[in-house]
Protein backbone atom coordinates (compact mmCIF):
# COMPACT_ATOMS: atom_id res chain seq x y z
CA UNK A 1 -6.43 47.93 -11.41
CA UNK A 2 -7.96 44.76 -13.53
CA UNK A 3 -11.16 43.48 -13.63
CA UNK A 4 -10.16 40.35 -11.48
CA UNK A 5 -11.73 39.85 -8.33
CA UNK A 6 -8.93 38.77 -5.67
CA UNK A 7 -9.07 36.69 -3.33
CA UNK A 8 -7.60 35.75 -0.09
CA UNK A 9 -5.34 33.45 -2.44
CA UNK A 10 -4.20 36.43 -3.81
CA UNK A 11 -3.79 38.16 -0.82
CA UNK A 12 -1.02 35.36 0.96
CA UNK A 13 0.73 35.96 -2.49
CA UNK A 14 1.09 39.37 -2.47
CA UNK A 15 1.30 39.67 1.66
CA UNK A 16 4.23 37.03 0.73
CA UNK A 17 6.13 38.68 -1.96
CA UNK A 18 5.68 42.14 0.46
CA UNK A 19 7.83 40.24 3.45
CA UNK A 20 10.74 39.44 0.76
CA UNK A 21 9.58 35.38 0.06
CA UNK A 22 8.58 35.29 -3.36
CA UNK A 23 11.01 34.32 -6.67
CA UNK A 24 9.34 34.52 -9.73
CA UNK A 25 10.97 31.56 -12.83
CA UNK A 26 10.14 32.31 -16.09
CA UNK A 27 9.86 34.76 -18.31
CA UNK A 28 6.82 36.48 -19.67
CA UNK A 29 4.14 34.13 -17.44
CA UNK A 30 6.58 33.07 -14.90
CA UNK A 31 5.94 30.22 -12.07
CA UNK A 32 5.81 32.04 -8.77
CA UNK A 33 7.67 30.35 -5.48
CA UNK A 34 7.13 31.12 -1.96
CA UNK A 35 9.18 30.05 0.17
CA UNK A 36 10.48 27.17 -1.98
CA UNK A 37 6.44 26.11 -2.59
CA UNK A 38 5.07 26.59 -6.09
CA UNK A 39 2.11 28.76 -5.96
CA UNK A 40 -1.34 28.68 -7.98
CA UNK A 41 -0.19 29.62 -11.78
CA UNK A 42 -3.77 30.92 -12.66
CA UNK A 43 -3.34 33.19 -9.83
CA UNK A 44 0.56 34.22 -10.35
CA UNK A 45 -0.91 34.84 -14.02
CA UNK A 46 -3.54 37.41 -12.26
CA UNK A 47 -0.26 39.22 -10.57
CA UNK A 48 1.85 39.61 -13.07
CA UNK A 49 -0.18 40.66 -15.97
CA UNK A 50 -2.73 42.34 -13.18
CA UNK A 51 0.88 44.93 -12.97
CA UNK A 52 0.72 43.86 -9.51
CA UNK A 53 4.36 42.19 -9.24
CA UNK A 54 7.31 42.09 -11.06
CA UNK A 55 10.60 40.68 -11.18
CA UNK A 56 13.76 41.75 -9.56
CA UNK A 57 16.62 39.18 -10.82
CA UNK A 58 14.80 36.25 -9.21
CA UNK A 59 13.17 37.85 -6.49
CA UNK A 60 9.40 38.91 -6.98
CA UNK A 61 8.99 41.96 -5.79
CA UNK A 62 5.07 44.32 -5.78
CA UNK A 63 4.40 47.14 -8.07
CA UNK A 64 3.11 50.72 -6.15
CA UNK A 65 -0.11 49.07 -8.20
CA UNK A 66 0.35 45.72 -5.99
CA UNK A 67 1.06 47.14 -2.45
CA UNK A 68 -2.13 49.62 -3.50
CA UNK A 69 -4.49 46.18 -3.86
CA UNK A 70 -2.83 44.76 -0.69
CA UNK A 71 -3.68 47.06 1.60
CA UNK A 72 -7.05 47.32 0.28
CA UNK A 73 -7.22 43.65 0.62
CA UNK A 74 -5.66 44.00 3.72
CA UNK A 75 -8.72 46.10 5.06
């Protein structure tokens, strides 16, 4: 895991990207959507170089790393 300290930002994101509504733009710091909505970059920068979501084509999908921190979140 990385040494940044989520938040409930973080959490929607991730909870988001879980239920299929994330597309990630960009290459190797992409902009994250949800649901058409451009999301926090500082945080989509946390995700993606956190390991905690990737891309699939467009779609952003969560790392096992990812759905660990969610459901710890989640608790």
């Amino acid at each position: 895991m990385s040494d940044v300290d989520y938040t409930s930002r973080h959490k929607a994101m991730l909870k988001a990207i879980a239920e299929g509504r994330g597309q990630l733009v960009g290459g190797r710091r992409p902009n994250l959507a949800v649901d058409g909505l451009w999301c926090d970059f500082t945080a989509t920068n946390d995700l993606v170089l956190g390991g905690l979501v990737r891309s699939a084509g467009s779609t952003a999908v969560l790392t096992t790393t990812g759905a660990a921190v969610l459901d710890l979140l989640a608790r």
